[in-house]
Protein backbone atom coordinates (compact mmCIF):
# COMPACT_ATOMS: atom_id res chain seq x y z
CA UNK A 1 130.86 109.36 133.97
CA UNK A 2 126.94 108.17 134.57
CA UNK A 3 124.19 109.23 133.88
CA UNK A 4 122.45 109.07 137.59
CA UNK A 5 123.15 111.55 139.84
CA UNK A 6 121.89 109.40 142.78
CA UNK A 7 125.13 106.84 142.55
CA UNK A 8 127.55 110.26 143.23
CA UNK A 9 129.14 111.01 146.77
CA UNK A 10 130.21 114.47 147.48
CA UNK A 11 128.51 115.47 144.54
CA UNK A 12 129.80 119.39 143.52
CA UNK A 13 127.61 121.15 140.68
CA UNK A 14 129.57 123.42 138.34
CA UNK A 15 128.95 125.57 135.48
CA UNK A 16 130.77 126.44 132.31
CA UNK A 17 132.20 122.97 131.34
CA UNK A 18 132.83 121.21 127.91
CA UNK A 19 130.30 119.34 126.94
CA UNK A 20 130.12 115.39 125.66
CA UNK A 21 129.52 114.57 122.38
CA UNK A 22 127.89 111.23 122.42
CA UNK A 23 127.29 109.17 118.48
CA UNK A 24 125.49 110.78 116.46
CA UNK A 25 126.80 113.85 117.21
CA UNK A 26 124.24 114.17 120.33
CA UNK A 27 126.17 116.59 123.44
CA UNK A 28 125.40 115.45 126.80
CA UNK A 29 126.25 119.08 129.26
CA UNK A 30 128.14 117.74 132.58
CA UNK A 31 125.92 118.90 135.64
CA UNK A 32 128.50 118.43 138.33
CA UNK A 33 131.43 115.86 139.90
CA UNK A 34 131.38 113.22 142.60
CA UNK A 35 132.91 110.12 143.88
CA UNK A 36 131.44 106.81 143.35
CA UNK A 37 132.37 103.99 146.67
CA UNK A 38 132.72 100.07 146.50
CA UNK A 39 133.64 97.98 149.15
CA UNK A 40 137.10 98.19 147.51
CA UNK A 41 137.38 100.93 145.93
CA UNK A 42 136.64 104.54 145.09
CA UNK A 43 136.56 106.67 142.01
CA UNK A 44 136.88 110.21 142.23
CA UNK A 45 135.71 113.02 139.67
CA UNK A 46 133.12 110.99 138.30
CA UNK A 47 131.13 113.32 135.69
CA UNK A 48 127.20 113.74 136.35
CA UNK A 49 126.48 113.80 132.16
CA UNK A 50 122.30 114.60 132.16
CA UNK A 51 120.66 112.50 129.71
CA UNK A 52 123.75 109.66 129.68
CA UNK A 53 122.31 106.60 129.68
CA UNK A 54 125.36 103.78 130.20
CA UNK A 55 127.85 104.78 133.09
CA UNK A 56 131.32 104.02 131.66
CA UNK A 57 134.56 103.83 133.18
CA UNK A 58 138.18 105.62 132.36
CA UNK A 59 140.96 103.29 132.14
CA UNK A 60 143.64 106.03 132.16
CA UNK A 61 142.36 107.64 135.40
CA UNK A 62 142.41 104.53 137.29
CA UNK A 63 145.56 103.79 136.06
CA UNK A 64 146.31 107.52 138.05
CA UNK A 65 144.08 106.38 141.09
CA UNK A 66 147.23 103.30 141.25
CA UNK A 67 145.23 100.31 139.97
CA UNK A 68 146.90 98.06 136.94
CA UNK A 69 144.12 96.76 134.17
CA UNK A 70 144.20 93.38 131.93
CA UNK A 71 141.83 92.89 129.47
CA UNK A 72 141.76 88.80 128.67
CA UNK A 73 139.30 87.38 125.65
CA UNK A 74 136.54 86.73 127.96
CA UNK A 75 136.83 89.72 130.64
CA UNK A 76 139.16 91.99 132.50
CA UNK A 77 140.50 92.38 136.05
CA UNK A 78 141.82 95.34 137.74
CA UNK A 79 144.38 95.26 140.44
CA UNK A 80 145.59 97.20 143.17
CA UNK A 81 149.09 98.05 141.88
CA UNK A 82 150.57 97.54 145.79
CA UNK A 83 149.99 93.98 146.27
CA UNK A 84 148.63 92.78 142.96
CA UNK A 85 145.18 92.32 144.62
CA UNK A 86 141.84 92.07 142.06
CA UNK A 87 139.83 94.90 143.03
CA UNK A 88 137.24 94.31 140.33
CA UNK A 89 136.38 91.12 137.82
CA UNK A 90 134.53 92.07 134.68
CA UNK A 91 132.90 90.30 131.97
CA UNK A 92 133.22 91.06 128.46
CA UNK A 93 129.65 91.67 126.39
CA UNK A 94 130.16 91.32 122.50
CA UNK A 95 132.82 94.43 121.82
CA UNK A 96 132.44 96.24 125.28
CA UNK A 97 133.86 95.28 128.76
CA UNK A 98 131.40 95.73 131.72
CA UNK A 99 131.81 95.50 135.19
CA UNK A 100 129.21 94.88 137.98
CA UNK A 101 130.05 97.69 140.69
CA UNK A 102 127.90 98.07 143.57
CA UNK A 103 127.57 101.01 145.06
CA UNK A 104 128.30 101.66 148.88
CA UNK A 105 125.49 104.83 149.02
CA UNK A 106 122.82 102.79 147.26
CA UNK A 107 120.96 100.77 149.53
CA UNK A 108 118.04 99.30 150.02
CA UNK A 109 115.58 100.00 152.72
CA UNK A 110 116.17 97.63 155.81
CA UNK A 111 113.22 97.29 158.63
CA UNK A 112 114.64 97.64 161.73
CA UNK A 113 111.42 97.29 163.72
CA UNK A 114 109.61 94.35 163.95
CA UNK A 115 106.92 93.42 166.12
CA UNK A 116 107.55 90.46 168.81
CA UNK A 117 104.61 88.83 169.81
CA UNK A 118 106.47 86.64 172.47
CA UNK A 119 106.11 86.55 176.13
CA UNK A 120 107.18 88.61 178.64
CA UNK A 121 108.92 84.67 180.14
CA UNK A 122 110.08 83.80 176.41
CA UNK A 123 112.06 87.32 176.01
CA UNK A 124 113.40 87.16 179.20
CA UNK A 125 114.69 83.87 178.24
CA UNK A 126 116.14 85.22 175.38
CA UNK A 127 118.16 88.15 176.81
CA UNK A 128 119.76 86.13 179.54
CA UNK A 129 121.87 84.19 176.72
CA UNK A 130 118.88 81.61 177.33
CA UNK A 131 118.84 80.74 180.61
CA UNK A 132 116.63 77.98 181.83
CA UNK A 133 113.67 79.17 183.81
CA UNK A 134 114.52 77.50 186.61
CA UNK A 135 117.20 79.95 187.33
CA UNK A 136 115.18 82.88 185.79
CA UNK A 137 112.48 82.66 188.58
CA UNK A 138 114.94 82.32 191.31
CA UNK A 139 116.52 86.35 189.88
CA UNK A 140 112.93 87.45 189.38
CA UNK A 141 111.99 86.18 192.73
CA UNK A 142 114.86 87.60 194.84
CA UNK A 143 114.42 91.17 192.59
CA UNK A 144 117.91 90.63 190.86
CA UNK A 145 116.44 91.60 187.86
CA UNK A 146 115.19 95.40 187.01
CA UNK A 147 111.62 95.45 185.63
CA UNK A 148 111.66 91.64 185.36
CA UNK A 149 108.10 90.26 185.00
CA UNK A 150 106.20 89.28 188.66
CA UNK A 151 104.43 86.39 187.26
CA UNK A 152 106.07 82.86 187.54
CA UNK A 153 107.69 81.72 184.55
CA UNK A 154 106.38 78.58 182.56
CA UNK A 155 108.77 76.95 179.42
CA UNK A 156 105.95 77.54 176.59
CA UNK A 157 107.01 75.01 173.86
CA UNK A 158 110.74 74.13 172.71
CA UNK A 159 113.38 76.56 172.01
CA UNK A 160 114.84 76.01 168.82
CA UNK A 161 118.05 78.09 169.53
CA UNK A 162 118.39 75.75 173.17
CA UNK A 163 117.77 72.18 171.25
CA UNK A 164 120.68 73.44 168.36
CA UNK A 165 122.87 74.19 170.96
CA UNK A 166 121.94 70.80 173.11
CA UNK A 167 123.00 68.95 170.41
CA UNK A 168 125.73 66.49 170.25
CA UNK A 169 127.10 64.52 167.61
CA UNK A 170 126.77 60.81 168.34
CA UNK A 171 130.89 58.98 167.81
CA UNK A 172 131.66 56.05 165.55
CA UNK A 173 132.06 53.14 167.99
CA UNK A 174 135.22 51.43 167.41
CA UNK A 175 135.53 47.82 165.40
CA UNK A 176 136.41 44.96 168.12
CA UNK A 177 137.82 43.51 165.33
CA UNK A 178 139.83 44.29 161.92
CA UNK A 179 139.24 43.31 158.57
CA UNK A 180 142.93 42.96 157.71
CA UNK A 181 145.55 40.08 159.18
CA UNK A 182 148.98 41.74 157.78
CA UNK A 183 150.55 44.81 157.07
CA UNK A 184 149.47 46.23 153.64
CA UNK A 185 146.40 43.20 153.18
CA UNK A 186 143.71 46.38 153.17
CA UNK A 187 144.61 50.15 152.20
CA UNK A 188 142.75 53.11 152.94
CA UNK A 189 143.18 55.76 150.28
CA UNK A 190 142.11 59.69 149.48
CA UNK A 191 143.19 61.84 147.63
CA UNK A 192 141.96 65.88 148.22
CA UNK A 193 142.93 69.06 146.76
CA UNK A 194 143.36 71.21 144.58
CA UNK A 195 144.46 73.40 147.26
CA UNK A 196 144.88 77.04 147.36
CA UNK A 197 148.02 77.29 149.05
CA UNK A 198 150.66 75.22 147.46
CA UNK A 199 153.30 72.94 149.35
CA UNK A 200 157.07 73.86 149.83
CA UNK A 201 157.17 71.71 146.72
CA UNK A 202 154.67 73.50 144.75
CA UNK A 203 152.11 70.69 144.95
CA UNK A 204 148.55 71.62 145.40
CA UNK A 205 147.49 67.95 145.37
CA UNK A 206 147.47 65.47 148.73
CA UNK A 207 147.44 61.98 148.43
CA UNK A 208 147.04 60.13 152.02
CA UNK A 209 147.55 55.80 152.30
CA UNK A 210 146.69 54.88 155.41
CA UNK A 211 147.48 50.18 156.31
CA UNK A 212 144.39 49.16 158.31
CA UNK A 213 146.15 46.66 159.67
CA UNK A 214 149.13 49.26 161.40
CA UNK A 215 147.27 52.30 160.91
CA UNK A 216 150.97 53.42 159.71
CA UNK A 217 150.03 56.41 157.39
């Protein structure tokens, strides 16, 4: 149940309901039901309680939803009873459990407008998957191009998207020479993990020797 009508989906109002008695013997009257959306998962028949101030969760209905619930000493997980997946992590807060769920129909506003004050040559540049201008005049010039600008195009500055995708990584260049004279004189040695997939030996640890002088690894 919550307390904030806003975080409900499919919200039906109904009349002639019990009522919740909260401590202190205070009664909360339900205003309707709804269904409350995560990326993961979605409760149905949540309770619209006016004047509730804490939203709190049923562990018996989703148990009947199909989701399995542990409570450990410092939080709780529940799982999707199929495949064992975690659904939900939550924390534990002195003597109550409390989970972080984000809501799917609460968002926040996005501005999808914004005002470009590039050139006409620049955007151009842009929505041919940056072509150089070279090429751009040569479409503008032989009318390949719908509504493409009549003016000759100039490169104004650097294009930061162009110079990322110029660049190259420079190689090691390779030793003329070794440091070793015999097999096993000079080691080189890592060790990586702990991996999340284990071996067929139920290691999650690698440890790679590689001889400098036979490169044998």
């Amino acid at each position: 149940m919550t307390g904030t009508k806003g975080l409900l989906k499919e919200y039906t109002s109904v009349k002639d309901v019990p009522k919740v008695i909260f401590g202190g013997s205070e009664r909360g009257i339900i205003k309707g039901f709804g269904n409350i959306s995560s990326n993961q998962i979605t409760i149905t028949q949540v309770a619209y309680v006016k004047g509730l101030k804490h939203n709190l969760i049923s562990i018996s209905q989703l148990s009947d939803l199909g989701y399995d619930i542990s409570f450990v000493k410092d939080g709780c997980h529940i799982k999707r009873s199929s495949d064992q997946k975690v659904i939900l992590t939550g924390y534990r807060k002195r003597n109550v459990y409390c989970l972080d769920f984000v809501c799917e129909n609460k968002v926040s506003p996005i501005c999808l407008v914004a005002d470009d004050n590039a050139s006409h040559c620049v955007k151009w540049h842009k929505r041919l998957a940056h072509l150089n201008y070279k090429t751009i005049n040569q479409l503008f010039s032989k009318e390949l191009v719908r509504n493409g600008p009549q003016v000759k195009c100039i490169k104004e500055g650097i294009c930061s998207a162009c110079q990322k995708g110029k660049q190259t990584e420079s190689s090691f260049h390779s030793l003329e020479s070794k440091d070793s004279v015999r097999c096993l004189y000079l080691l080189h040695m890592d060790l990586f993990g702990p991996m999340p997939v284990h071996s067929l030996g139920r290691k999650v640890f690698t440890f790679v020797v590689v001889d400098d002088y036979s490169r044998y690894t």
